[in-house]
C-alpha atoms as a PDB file:
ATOM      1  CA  UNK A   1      72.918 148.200 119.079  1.00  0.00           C
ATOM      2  CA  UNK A   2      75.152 147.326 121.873  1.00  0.00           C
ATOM      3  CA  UNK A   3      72.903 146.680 124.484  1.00  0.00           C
ATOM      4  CA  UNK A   4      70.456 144.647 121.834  1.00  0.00           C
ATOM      5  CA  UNK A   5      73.734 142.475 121.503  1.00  0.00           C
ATOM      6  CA  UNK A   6      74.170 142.552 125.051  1.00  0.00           C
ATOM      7  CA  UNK A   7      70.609 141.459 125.644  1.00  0.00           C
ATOM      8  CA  UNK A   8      71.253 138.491 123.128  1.00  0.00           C
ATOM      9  CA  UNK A   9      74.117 137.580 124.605  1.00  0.00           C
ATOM     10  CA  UNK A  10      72.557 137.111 128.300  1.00  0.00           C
ATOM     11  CA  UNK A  11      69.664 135.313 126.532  1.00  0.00           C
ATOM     12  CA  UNK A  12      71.537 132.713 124.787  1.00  0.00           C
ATOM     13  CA  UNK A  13      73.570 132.213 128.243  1.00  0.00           C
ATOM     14  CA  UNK A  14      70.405 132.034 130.534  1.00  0.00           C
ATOM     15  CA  UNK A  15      69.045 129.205 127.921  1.00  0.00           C
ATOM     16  CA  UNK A  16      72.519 127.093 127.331  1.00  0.00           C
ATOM     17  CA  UNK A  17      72.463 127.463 131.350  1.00  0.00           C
ATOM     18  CA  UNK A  18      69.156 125.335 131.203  1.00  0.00           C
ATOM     19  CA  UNK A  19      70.357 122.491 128.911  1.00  0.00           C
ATOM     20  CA  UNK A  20      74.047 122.807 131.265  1.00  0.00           C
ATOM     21  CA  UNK A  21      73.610 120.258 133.381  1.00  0.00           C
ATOM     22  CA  UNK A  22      72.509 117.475 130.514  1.00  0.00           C
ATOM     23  CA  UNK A  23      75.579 116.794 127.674  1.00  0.00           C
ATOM     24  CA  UNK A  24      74.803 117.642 123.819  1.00  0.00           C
ATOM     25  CA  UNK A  25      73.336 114.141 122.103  1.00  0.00           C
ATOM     26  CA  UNK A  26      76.653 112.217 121.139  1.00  0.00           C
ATOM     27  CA  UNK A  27      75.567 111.907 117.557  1.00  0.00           C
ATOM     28  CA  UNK A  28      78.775 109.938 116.414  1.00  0.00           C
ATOM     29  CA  UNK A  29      77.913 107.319 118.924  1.00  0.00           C
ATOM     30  CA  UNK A  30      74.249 107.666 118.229  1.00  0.00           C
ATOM     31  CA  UNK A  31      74.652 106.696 114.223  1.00  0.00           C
ATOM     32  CA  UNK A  32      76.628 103.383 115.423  1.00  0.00           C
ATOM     33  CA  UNK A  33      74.277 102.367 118.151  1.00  0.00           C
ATOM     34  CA  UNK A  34      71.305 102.415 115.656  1.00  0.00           C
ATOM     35  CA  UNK A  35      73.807 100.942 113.386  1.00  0.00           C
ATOM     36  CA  UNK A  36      74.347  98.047 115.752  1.00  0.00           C
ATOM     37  CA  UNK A  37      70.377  98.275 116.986  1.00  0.00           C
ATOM     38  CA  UNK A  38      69.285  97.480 113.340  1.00  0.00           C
ATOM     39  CA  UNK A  39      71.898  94.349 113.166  1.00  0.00           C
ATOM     40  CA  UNK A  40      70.642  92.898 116.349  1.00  0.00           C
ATOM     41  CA  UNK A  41      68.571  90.504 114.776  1.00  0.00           C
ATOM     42  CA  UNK A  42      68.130  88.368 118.408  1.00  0.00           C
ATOM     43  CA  UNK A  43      66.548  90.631 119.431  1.00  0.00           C
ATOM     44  CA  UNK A  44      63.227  89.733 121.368  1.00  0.00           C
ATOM     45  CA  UNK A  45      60.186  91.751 119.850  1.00  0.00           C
ATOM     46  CA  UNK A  46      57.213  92.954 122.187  1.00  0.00           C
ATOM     47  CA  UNK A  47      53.959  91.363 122.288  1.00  0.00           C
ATOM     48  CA  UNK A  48      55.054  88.466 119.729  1.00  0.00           C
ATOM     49  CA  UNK A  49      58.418  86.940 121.850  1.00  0.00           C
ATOM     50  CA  UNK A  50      57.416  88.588 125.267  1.00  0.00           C
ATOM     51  CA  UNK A  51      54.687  90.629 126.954  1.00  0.00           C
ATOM     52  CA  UNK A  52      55.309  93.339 129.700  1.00  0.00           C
ATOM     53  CA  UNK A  53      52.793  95.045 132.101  1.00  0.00           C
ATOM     54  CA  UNK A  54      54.133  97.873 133.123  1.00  0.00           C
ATOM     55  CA  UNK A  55      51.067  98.898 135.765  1.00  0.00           C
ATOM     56  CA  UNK A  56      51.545 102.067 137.896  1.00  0.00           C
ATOM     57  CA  UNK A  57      54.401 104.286 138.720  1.00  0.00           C
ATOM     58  CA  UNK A  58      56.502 103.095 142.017  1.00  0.00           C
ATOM     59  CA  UNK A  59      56.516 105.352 144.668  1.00  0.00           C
ATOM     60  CA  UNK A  60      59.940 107.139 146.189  1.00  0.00           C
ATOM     61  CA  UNK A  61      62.065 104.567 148.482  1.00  0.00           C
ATOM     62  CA  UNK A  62      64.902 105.320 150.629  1.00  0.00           C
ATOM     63  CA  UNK A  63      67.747 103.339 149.767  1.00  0.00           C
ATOM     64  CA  UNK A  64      68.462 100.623 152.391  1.00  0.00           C
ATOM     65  CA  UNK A  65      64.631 100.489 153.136  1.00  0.00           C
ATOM     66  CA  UNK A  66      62.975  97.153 153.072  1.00  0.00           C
ATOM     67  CA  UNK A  67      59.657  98.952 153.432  1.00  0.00           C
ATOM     68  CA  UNK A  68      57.953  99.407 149.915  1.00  0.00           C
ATOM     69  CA  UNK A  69      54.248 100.226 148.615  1.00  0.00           C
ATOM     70  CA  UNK A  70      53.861  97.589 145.700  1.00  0.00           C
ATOM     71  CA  UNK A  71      52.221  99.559 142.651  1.00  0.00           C
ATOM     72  CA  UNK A  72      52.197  96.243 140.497  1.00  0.00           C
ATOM     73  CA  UNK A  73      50.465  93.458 141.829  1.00  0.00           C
ATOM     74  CA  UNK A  74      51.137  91.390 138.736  1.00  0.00           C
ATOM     75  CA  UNK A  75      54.738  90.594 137.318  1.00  0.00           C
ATOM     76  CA  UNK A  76      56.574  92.685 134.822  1.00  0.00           C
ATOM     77  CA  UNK A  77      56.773  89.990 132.329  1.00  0.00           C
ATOM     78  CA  UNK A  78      53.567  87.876 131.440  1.00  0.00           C
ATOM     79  CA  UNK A  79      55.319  85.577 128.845  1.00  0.00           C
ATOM     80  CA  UNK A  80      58.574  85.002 127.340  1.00  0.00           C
ATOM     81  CA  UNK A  81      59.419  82.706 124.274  1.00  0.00           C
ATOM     82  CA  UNK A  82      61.982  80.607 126.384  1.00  0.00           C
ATOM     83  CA  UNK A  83      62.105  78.135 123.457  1.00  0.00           C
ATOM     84  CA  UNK A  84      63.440  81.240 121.447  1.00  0.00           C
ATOM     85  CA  UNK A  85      65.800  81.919 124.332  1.00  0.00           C
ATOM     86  CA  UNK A  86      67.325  78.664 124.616  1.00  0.00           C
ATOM     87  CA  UNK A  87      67.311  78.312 120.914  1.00  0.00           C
ATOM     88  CA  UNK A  88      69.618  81.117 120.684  1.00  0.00           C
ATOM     89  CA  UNK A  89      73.394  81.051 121.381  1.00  0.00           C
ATOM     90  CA  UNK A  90      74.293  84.123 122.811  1.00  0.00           C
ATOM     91  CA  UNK A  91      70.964  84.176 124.486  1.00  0.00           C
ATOM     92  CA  UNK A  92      71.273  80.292 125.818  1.00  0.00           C
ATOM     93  CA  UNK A  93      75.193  80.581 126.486  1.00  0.00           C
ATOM     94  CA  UNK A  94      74.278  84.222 128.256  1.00  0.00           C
ATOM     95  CA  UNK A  95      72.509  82.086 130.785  1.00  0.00           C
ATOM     96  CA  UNK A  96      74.399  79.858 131.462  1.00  0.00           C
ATOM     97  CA  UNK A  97      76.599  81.673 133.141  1.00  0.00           C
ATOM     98  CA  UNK A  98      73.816  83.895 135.404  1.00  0.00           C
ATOM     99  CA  UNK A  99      74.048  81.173 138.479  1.00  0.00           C
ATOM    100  CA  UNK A 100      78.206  81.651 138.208  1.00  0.00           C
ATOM    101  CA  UNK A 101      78.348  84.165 141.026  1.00  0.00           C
ATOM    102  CA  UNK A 102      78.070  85.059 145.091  1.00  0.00           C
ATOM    103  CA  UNK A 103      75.075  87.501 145.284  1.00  0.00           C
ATOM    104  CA  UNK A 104      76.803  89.356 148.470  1.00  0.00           C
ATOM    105  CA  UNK A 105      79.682  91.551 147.663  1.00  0.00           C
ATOM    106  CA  UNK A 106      82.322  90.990 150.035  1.00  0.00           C
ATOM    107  CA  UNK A 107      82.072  87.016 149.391  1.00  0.00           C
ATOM    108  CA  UNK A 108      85.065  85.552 147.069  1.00  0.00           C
ATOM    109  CA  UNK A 109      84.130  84.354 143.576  1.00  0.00           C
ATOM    110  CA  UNK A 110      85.344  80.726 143.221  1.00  0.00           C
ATOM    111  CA  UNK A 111      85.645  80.469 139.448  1.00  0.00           C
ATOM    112  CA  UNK A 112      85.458  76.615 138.103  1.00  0.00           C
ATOM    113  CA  UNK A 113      86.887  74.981 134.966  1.00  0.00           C
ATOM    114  CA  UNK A 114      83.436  74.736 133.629  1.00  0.00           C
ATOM    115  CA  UNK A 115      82.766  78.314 134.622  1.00  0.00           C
ATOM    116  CA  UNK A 116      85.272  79.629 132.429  1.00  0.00           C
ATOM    117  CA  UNK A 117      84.461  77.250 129.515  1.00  0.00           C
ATOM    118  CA  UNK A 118      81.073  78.183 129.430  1.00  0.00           C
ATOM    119  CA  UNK A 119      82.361  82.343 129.935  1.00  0.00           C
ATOM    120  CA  UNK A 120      84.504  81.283 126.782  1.00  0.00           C
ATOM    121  CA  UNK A 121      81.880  79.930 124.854  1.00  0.00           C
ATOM    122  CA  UNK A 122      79.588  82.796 125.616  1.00  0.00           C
ATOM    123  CA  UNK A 123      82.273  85.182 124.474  1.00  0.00           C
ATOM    124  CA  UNK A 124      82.187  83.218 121.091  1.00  0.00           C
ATOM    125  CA  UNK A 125      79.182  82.912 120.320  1.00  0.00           C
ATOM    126  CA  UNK A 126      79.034  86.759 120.713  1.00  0.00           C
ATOM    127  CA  UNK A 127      82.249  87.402 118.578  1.00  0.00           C
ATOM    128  CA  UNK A 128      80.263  85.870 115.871  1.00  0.00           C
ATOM    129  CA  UNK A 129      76.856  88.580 115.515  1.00  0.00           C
ATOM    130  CA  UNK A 130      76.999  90.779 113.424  1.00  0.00           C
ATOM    131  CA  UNK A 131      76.789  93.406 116.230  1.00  0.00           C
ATOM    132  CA  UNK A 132      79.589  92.255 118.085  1.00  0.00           C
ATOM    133  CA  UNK A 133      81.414  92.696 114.378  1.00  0.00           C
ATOM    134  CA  UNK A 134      80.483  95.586 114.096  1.00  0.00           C
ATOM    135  CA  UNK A 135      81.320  97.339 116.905  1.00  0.00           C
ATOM    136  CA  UNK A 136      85.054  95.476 116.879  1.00  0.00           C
ATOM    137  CA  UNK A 137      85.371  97.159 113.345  1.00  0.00           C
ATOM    138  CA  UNK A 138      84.206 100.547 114.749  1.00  0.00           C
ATOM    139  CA  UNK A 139      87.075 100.030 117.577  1.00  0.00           C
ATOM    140  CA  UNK A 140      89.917  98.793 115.422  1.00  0.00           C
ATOM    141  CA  UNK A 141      88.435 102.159 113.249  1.00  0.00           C
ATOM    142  CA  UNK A 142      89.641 104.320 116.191  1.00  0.00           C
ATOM    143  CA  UNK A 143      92.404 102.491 117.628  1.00  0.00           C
ATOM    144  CA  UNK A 144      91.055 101.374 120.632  1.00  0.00           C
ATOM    145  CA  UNK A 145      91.077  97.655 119.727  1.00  0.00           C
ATOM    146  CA  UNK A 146      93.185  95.022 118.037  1.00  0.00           C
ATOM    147  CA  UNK A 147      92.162  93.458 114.521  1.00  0.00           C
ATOM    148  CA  UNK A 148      93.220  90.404 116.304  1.00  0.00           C
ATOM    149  CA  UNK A 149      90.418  88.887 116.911  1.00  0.00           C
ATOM    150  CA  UNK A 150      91.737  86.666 119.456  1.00  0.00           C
ATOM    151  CA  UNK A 151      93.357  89.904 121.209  1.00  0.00           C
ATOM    152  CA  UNK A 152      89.563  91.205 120.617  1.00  0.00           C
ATOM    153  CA  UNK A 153      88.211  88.582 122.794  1.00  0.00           C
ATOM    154  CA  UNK A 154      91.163  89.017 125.721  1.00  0.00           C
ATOM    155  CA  UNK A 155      90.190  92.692 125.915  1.00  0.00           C
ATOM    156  CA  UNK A 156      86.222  91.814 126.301  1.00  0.00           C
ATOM    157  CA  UNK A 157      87.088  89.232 129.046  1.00  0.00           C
ATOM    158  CA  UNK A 158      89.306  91.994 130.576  1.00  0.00           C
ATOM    159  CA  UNK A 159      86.422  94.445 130.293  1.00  0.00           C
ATOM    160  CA  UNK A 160      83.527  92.407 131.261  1.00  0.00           C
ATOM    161  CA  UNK A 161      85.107  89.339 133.228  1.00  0.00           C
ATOM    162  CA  UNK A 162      87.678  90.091 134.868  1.00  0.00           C
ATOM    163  CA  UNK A 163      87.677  89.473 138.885  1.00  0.00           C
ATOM    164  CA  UNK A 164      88.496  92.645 141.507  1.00  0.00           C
ATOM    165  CA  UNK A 165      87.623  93.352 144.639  1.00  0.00           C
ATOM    166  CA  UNK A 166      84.541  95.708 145.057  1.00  0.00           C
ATOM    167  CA  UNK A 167      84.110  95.768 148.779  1.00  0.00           C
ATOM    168  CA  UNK A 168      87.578  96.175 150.457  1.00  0.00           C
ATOM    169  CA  UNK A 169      89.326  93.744 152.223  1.00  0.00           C
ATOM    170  CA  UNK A 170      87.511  90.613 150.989  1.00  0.00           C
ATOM    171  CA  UNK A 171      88.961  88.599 148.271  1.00  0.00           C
ATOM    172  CA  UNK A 172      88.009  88.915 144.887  1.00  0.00           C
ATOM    173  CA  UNK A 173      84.181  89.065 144.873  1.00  0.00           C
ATOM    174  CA  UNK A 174      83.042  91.203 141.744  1.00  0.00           C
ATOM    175  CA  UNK A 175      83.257  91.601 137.989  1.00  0.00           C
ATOM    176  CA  UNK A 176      81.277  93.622 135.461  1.00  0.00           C
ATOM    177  CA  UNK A 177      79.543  90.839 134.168  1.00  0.00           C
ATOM    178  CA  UNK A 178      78.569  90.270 137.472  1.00  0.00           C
ATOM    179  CA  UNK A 179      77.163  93.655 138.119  1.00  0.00           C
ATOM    180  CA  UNK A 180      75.745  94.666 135.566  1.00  0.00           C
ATOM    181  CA  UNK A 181      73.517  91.343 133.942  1.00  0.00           C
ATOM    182  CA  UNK A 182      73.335  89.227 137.258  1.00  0.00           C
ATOM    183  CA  UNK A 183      72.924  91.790 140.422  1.00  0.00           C
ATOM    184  CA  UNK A 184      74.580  91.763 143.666  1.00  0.00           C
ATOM    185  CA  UNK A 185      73.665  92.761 146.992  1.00  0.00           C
ATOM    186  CA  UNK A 186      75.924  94.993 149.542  1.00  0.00           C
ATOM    187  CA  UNK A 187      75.543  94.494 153.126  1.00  0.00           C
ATOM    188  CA  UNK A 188      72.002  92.862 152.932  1.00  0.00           C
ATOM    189  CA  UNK A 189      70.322  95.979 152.510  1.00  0.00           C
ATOM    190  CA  UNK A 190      71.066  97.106 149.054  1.00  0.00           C
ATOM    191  CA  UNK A 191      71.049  96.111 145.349  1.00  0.00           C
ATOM    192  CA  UNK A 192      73.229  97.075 142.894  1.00  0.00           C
ATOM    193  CA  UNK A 193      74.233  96.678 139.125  1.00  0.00           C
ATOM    194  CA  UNK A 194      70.987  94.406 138.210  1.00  0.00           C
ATOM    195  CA  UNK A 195      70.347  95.868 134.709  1.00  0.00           C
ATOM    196  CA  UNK A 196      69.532  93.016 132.562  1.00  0.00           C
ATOM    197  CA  UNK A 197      65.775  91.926 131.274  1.00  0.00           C
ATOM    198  CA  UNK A 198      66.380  88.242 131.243  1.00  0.00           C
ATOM    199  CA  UNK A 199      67.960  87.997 134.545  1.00  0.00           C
ATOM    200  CA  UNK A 200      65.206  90.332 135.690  1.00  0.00           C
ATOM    201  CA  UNK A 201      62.039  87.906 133.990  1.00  0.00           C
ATOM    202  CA  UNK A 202      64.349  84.468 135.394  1.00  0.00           C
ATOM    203  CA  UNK A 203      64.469  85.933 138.993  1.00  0.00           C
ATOM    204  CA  UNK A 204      60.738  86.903 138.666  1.00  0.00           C
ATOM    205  CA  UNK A 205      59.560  84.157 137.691  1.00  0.00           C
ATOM    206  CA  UNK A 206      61.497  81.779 139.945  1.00  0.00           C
ATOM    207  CA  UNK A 207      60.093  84.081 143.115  1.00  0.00           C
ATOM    208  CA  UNK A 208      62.902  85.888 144.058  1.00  0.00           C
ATOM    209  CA  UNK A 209      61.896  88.938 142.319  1.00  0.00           C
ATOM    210  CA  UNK A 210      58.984  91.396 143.087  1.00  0.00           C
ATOM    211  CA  UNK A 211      58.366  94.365 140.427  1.00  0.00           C
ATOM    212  CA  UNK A 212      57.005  97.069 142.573  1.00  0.00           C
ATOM    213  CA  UNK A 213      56.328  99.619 139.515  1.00  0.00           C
ATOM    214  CA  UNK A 214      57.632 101.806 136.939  1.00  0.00           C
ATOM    215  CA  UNK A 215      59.774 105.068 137.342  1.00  0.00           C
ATOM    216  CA  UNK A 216      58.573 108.203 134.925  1.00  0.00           C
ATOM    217  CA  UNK A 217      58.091 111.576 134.858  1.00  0.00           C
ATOM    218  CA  UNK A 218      54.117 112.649 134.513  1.00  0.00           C
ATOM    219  CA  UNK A 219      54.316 113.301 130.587  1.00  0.00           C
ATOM    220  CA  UNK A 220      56.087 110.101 130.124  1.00  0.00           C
ATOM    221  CA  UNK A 221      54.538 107.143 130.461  1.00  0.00           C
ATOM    222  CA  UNK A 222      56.024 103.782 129.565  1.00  0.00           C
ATOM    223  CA  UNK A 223      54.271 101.738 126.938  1.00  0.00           C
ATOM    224  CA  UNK A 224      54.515  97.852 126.714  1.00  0.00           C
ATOM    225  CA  UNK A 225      56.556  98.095 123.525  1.00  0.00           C
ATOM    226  CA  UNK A 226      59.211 100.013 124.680  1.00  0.00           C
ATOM    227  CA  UNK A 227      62.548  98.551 124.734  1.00  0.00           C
ATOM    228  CA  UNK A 228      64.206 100.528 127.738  1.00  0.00           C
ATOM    229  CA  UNK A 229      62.251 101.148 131.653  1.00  0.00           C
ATOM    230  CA  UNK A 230      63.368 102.713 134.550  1.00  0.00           C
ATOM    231  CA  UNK A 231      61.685 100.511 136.704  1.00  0.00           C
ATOM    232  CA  UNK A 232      61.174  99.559 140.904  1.00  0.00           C
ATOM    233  CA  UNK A 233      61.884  95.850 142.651  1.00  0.00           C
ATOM    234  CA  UNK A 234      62.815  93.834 145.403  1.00  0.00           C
ATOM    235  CA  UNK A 235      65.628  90.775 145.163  1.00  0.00           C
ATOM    236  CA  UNK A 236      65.524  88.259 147.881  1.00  0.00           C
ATOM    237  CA  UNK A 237      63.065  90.979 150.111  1.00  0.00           C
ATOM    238  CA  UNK A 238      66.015  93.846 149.385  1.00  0.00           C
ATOM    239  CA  UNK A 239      64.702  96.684 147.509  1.00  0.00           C
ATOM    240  CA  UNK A 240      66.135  98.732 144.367  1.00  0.00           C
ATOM    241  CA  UNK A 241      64.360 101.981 144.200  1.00  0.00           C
ATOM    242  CA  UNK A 242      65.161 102.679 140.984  1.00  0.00           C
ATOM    243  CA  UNK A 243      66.970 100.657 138.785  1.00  0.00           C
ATOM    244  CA  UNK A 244      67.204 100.218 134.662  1.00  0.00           C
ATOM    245  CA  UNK A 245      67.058  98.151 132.153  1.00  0.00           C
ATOM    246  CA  UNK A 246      66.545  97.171 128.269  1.00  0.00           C
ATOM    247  CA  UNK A 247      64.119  95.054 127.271  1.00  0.00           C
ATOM    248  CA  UNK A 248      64.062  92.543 124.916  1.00  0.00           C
ATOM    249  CA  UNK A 249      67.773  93.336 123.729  1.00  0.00           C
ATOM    250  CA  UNK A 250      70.172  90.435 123.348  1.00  0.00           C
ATOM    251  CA  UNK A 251      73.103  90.271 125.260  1.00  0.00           C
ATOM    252  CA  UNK A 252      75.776  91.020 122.575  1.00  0.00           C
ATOM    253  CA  UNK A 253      73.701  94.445 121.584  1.00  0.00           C
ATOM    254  CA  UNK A 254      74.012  95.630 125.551  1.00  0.00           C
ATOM    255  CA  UNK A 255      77.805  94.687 125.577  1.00  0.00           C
ATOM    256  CA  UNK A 256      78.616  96.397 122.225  1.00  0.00           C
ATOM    257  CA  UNK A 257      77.102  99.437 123.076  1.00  0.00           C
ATOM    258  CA  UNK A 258      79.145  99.464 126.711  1.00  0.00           C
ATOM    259  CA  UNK A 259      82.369  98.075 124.882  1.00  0.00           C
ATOM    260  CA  UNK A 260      82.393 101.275 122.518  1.00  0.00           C
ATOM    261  CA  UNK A 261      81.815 103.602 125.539  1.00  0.00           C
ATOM    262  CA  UNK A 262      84.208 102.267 127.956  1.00  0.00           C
ATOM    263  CA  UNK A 263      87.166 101.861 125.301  1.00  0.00           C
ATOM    264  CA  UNK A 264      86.382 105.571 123.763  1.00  0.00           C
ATOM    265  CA  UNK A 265      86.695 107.040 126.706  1.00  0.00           C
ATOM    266  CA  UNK A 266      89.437 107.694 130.024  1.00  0.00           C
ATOM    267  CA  UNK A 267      87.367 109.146 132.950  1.00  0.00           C
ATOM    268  CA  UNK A 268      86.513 107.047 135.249  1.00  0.00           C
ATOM    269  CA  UNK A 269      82.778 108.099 134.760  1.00  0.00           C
ATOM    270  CA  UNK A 270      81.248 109.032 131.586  1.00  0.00           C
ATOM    271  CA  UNK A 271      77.743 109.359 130.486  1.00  0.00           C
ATOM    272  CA  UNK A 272      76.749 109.990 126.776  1.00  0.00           C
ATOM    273  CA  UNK A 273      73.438 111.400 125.608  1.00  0.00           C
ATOM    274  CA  UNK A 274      71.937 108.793 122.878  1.00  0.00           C
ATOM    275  CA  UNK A 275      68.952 108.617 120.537  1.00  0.00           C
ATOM    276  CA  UNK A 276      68.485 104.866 119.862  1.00  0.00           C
ATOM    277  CA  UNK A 277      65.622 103.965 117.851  1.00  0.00           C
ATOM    278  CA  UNK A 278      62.768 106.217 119.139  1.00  0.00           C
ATOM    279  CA  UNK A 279      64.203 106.581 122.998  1.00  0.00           C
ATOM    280  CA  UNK A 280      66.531 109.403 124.358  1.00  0.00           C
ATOM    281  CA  UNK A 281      68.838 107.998 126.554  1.00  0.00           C
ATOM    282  CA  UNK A 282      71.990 108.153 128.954  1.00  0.00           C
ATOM    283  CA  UNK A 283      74.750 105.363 128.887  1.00  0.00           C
ATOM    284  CA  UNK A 284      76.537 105.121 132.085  1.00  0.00           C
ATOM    285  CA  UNK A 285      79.761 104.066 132.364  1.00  0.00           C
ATOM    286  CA  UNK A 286      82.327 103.609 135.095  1.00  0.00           C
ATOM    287  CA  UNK A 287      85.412 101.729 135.152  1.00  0.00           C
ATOM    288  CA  UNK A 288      87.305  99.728 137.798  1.00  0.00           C
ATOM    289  CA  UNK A 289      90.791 100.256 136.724  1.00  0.00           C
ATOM    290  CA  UNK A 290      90.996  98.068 133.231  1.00  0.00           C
ATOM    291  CA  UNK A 291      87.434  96.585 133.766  1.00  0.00           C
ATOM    292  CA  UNK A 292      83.788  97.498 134.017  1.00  0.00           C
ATOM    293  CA  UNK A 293      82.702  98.945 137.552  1.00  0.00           C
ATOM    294  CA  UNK A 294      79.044  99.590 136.305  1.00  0.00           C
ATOM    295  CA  UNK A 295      76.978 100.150 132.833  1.00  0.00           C
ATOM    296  CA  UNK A 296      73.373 101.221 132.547  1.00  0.00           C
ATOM    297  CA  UNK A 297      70.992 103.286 130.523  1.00  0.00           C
ATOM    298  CA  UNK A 298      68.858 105.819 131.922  1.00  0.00           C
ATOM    299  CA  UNK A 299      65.716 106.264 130.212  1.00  0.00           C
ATOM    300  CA  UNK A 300      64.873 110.137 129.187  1.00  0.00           C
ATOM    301  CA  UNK A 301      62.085 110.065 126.919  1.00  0.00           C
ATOM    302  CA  UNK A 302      60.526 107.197 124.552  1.00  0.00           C
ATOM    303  CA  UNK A 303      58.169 107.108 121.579  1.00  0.00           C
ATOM    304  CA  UNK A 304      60.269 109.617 120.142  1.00  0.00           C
ATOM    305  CA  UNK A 305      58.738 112.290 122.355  1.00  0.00           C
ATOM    306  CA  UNK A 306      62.095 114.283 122.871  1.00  0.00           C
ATOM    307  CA  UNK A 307      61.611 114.694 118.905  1.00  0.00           C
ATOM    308  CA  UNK A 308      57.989 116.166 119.072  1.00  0.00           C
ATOM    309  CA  UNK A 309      59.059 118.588 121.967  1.00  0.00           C
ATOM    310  CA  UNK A 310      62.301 119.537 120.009  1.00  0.00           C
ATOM    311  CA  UNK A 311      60.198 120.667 117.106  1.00  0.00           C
ATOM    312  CA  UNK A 312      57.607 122.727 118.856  1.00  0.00           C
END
């Protein structure tokens, strides 16, 4: 009987060893991020508001290298209802403030009157979804946040908007906003943050932007409907060689969800294991003292395929 136990034991320790290095699903977080998916009614649905060709899978690229096979010799996006956009606060407001920054790190940000008027306005216009409601109730639920929702709006522009310095001993040159919905590039030769769909089709379609491919494993291929890609690109001829982003999301949904993650939580990295809708995902995290350093998702599976393998 012992060693039967035994046995057991060292089974049931050989398989959580296989599921070690990937965290349990965060279901708490996962019933208020559908929550707040099924409020976000701006956002942008596939193959009605905007069409993606996702092509072939990207090839490996050293970071730093400029050299890149091109998998995708059409753009990501096809079309995008850009009357919808612009007829959309948060959306319209959202970019308005894309052209605010210095693309280099390492280059002060020179913030203007109208610059923070039009962050202000954006912030707003945000406070007033439903998601962005919803998540502040959530917060003030677990006393992370003021009811205040003037002291609300302080703590998102500390989060999100707030200036540091990312590459020492330049003046202030980043923010999360910044980082993670317009891009910057470090040294010339590398891209980070970038994780944002309309920046992505804006920069694409003005000619800065080159989508070299998806990024997948074999049994999971990306369809044009899905609403998160681990994807390939070049920015101004410097190459990401893998990067992330949602798609068709609005800009208060991405926020919320990054908002609840970074105020539930003290390390300065965290990643949570989601199910959103039909995709399994990771939510990255890190701060930079009292504001956003970085925020991304990580695609795992789609189509609700992480379902179908669970139950077999």
């Amino acid at each position: 009987m012992a060693t039967r136990f035994l046995g057991f034991l060292l089974l049931s320790v050989f398989l959580s060893g296989l599921n070690a290095s990937r965290p349990p699903v965060n279901q708490e977080l996962s019933n208020i991020f559908n929550e707040l998916w099924r409020l976000d009614v701006n956002r942008m649905t596939p193959g009605i508001d905007y069409t993606i060709s996702v092509q072939d899978r990207a090839g490996f690229v050293s970071q730093g290298s400029h050299v890149v096979h091109d998998h995708a010799s059409q753009p990501l996006f096809s079309n995008v209802n850009e009357n919808k956009l612009s007829n959309t606060t948060t959306f319209s407001r959202f970019m308005r403030i894309l052209d605010n920054y210095e693309r280099s790190t390492g280059v002060t940000e020179r913030v203007t009157t109208e610059e923070l008027t039009e962050i202000n306005l954006f912030l707003d216009a945000v406070l007033e979804t439903q998601v962005m409601k919803r998540a502040h109730q959530y917060l003030v639920s677990k006393g992370k946040s003021s009811s205040d929702l003037r002291l609300f709006k302080n703590q998102l522009n500390l989060i999100w908007f707030h200036l540091y310095h990312r590459q020492r001993n330049t003046g202030l040159d980043s923010c999360g906003f910044e980082h993670v919905f317009v891009g910057e590039t470090k040294s010339g030769t590398e891209i980070i943050g970038f994780h944002n769909w309309v920046q992505f089709y804006l920069q694409e379609k003005n000619r800065h932007l080159d989508y070299k491919g998806y990024k997948a494993r074999e049994h999971d291929l990306p369809d044009h409907d899905d609403h998160i890609l681990n994807l390939q690109f070049s920015w101004h001829g410097v190459v990401k060689p893998v990067g992330s982003a949602f798609i068709g999301t609005s800009p208060e949904f991405e926020m919320a969800l990054f908002t609840i993650i970074f105020l539930m939580n003290t390390e300065r990295s965290t990643t949570v294991l989601v199910n959103i809708d039909q995709c399994q995902m990771e939510l990255v995290v890190v701060r930079h003292g009292r504001s956003l350093g970085t925020a991304y998702p990580k695609l795992l599976s789609s189509n609700s395929r992480h379902v179908r393998q669970h139950s077999h």
